[in-house]
C-alpha atoms as a PDB file:
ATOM      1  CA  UNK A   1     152.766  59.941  24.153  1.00  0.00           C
ATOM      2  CA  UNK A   2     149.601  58.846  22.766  1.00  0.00           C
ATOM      3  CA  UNK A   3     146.033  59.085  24.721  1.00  0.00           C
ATOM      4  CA  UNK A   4     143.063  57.148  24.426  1.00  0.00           C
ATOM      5  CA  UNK A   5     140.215  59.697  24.418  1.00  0.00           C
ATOM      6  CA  UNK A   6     138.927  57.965  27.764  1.00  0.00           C
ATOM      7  CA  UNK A   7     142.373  57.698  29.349  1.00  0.00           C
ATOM      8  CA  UNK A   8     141.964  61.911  29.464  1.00  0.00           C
ATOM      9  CA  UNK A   9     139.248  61.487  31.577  1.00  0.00           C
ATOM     10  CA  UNK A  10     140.469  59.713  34.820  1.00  0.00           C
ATOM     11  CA  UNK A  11     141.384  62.550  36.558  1.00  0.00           C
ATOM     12  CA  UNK A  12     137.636  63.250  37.405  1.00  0.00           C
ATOM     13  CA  UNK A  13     138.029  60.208  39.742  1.00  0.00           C
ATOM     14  CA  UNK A  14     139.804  62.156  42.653  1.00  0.00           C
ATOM     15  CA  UNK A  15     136.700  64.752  42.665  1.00  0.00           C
ATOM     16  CA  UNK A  16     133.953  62.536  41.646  1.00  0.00           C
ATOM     17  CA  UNK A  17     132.875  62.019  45.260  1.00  0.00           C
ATOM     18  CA  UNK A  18     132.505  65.896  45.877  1.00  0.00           C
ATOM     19  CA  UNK A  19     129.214  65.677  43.816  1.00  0.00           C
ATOM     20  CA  UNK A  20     127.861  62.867  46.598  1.00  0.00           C
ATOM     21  CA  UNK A  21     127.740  65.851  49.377  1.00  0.00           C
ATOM     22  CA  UNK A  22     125.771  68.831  50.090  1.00  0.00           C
ATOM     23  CA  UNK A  23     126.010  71.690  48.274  1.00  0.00           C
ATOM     24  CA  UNK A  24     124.545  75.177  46.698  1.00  0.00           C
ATOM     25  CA  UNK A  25     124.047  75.299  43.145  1.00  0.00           C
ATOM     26  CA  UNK A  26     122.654  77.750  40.757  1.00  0.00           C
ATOM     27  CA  UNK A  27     122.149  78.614  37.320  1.00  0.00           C
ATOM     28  CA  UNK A  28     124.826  81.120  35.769  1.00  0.00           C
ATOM     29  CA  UNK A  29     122.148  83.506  34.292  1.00  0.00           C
ATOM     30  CA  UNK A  30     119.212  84.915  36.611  1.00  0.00           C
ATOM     31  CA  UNK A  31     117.292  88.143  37.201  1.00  0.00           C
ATOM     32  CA  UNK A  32     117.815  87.719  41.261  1.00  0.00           C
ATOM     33  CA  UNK A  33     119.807  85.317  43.483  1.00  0.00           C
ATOM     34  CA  UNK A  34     118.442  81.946  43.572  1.00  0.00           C
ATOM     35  CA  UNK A  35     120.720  79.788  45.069  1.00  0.00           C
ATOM     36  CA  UNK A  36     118.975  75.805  46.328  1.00  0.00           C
ATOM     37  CA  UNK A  37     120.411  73.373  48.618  1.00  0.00           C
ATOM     38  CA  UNK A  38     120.394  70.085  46.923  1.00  0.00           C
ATOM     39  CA  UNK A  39     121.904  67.033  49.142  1.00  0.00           C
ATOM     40  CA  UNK A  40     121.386  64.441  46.139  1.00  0.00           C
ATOM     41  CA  UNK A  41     124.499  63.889  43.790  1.00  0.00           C
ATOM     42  CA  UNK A  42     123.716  65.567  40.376  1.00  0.00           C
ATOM     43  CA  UNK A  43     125.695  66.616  37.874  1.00  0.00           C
ATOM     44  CA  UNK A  44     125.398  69.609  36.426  1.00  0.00           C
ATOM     45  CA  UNK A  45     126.257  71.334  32.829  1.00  0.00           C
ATOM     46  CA  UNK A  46     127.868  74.697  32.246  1.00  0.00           C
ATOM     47  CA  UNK A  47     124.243  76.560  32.942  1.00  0.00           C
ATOM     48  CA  UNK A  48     124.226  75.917  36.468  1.00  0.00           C
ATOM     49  CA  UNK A  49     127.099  75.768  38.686  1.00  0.00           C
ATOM     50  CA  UNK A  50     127.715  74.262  42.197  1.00  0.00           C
ATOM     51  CA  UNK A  51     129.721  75.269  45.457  1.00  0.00           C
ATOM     52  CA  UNK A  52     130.684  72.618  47.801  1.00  0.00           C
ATOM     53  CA  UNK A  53     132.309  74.176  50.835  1.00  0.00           C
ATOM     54  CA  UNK A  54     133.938  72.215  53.819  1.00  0.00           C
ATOM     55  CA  UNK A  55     134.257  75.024  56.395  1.00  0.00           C
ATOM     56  CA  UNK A  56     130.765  76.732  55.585  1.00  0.00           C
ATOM     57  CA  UNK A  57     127.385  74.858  56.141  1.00  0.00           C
ATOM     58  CA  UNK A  58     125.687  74.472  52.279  1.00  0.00           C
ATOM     59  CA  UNK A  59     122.111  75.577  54.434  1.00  0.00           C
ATOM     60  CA  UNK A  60     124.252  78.762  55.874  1.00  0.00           C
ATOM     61  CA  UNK A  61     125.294  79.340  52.313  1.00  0.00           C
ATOM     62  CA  UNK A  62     121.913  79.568  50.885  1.00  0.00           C
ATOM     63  CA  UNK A  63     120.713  81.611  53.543  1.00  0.00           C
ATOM     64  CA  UNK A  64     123.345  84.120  52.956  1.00  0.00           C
ATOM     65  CA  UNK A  65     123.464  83.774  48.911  1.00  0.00           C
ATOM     66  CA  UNK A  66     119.849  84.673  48.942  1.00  0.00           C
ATOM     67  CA  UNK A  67     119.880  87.677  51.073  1.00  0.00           C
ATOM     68  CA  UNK A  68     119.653  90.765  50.421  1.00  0.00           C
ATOM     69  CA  UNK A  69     123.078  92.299  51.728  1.00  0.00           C
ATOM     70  CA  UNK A  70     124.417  89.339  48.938  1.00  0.00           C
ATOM     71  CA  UNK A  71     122.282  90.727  46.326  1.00  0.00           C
ATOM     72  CA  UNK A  72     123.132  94.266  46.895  1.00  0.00           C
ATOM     73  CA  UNK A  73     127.070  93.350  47.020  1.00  0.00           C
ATOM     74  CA  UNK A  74     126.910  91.319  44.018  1.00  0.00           C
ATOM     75  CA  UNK A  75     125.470  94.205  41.971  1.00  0.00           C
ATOM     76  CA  UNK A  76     128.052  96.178  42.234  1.00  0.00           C
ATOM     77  CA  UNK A  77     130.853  93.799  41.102  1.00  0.00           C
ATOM     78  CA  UNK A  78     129.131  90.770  39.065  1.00  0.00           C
ATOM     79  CA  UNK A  79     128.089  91.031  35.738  1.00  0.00           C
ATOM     80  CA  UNK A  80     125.208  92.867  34.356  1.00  0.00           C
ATOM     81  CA  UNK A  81     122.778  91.509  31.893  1.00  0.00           C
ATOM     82  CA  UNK A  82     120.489  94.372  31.798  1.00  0.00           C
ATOM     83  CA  UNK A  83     117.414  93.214  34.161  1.00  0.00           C
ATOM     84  CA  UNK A  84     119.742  90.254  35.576  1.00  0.00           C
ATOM     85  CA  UNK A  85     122.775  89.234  36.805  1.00  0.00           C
ATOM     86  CA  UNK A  86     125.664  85.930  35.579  1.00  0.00           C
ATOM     87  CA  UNK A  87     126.569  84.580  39.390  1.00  0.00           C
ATOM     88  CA  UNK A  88     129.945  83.697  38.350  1.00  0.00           C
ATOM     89  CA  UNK A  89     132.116  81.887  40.843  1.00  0.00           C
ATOM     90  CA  UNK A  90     134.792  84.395  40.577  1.00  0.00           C
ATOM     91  CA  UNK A  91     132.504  87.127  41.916  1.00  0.00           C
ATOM     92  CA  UNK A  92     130.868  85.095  44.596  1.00  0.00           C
ATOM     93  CA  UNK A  93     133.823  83.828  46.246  1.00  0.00           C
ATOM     94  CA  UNK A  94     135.134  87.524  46.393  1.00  0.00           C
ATOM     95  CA  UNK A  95     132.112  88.526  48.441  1.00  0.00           C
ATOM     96  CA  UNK A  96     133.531  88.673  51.963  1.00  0.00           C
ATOM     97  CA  UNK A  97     131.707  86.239  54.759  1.00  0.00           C
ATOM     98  CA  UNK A  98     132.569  86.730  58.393  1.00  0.00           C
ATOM     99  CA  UNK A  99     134.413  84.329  59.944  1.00  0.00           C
ATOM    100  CA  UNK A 100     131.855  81.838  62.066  1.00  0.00           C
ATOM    101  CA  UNK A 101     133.528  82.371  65.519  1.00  0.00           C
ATOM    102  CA  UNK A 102     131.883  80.919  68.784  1.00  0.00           C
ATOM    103  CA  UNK A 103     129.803  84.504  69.516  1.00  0.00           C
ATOM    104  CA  UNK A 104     128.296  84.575  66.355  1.00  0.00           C
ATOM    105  CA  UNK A 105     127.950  80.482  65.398  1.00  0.00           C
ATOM    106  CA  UNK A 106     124.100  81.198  67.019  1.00  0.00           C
ATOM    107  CA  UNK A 107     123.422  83.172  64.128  1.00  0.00           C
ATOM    108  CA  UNK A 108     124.700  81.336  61.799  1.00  0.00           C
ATOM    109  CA  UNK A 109     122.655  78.335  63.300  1.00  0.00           C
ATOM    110  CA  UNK A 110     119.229  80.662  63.265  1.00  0.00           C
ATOM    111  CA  UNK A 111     119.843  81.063  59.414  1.00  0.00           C
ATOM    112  CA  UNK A 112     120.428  77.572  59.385  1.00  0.00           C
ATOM    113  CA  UNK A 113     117.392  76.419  61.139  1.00  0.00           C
ATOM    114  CA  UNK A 114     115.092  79.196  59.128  1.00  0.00           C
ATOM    115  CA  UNK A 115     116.579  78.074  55.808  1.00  0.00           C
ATOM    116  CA  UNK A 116     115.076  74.183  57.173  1.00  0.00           C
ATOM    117  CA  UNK A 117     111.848  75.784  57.595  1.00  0.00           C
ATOM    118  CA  UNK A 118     111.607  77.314  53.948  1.00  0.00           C
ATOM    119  CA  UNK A 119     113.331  73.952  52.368  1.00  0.00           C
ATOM    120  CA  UNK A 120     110.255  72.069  54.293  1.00  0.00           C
ATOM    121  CA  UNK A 121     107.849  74.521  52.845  1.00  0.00           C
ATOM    122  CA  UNK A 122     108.613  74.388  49.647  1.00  0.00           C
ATOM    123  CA  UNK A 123     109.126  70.625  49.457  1.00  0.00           C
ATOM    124  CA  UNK A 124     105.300  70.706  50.596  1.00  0.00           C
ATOM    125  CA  UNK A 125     104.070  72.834  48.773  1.00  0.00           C
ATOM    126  CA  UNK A 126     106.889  74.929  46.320  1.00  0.00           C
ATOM    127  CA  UNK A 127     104.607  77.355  46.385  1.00  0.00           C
ATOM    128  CA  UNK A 128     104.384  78.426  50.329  1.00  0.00           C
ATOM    129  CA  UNK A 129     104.853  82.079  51.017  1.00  0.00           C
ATOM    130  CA  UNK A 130     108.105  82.067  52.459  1.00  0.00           C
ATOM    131  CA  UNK A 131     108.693  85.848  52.789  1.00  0.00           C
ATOM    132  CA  UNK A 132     108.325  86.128  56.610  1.00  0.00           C
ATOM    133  CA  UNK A 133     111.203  83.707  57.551  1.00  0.00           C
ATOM    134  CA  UNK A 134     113.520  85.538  54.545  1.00  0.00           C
ATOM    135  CA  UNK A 135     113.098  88.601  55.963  1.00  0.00           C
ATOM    136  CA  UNK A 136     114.550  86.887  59.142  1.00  0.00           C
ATOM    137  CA  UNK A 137     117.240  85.410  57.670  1.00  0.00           C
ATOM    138  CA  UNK A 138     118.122  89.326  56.426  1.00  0.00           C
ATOM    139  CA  UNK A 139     117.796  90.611  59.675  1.00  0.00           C
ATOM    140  CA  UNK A 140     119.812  88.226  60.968  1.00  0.00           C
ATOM    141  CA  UNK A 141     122.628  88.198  57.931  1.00  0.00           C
ATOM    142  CA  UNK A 142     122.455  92.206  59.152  1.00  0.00           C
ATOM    143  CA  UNK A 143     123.429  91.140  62.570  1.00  0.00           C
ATOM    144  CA  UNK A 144     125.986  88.800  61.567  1.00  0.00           C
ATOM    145  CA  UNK A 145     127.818  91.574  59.383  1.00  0.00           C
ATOM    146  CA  UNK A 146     127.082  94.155  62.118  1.00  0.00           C
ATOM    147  CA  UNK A 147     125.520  96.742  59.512  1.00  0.00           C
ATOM    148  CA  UNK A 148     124.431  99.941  61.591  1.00  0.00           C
ATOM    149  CA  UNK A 149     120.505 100.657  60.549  1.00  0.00           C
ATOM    150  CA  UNK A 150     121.960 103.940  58.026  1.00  0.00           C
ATOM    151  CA  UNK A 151     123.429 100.988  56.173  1.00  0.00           C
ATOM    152  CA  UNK A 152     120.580  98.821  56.284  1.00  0.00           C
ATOM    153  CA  UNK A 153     118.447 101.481  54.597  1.00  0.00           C
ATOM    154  CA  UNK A 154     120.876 101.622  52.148  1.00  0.00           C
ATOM    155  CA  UNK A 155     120.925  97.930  51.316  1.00  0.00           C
ATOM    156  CA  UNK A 156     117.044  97.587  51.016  1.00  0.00           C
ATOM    157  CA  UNK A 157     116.798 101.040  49.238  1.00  0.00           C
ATOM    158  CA  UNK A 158     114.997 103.525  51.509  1.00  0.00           C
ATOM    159  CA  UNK A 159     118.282 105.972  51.999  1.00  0.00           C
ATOM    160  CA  UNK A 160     118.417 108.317  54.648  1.00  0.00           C
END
């Protein structure tokens, strides 16, 4: 059976509205996480990749990609490019996230309302010092995965 070369392409139509909805995306080669919310439809090449989730909010997402604890698990099992990392799918979606159950859904929905706050910064002003309210959202992705402090030192480097 013969194909024309545009024929090969219909299958894109059952995902194409995926790329109309919230989501996290990020570029594949970077020296720390830096994961953005983007609620516009783009489209995207093989530098940058995109996670659109339908049990997990897009805002928790970023919240969590950008932490710290996510940065220190990813080190040990993504790829290394010397000073930098590739965030490849395969790796992130190994990294385990709690389930969001009814006692801890008002953490989930403080990340979510601090990760507003810095996405209203920045759209301001992409320059804002921002630092304050992700140190909150660390604390608080702490509390979510119930790290004692001996493993918090551990994650942000001062070992005790």
């Amino acid at each position: 059976m013969r194909y024309e070369w545009y024929a090969l392409q219909r299958c894109a139509a059952t995902y194409y509205p995926e790329f109309e909805k919230e989501k996290v995306v990020w570029k594949a080669l970077s020296l720390e996480p830096a994961f953005a919310y983007i609620s516009d439809h783009i489209y995207n090449n093989d530098k940058a990749n995109l996670l659109i989730s339908s049990s997990l909010s897009p805002k928790f997402l970023i919240g969590f990609f950008n932490s710290k604890l996510f940065q220190w698990i990813f080190s040990s099992m993504g790829i290394n490019m010397g000073n930098g990392f590739e965030y490849k799918i395969q790796f992130i979606e190994k990294i385990p996230i709690p389930p969001i159950t009814s006692s801890n859904q008002p953490i989930v929905s403080q990340i979510e309302s601090l990760v507003d706050q810095i996405l209203d910064a920045k759209k301001d002003n992409p320059h804002s010092d921002t630092s304050e309210w992700e140190k909150e959202i660390d604390q608080l992705v702490y509390k979510l995965y119930e790290l004692t402090d001996e493993e918090i030192a551990i994650v942000e480097g001062n070992e005790v």
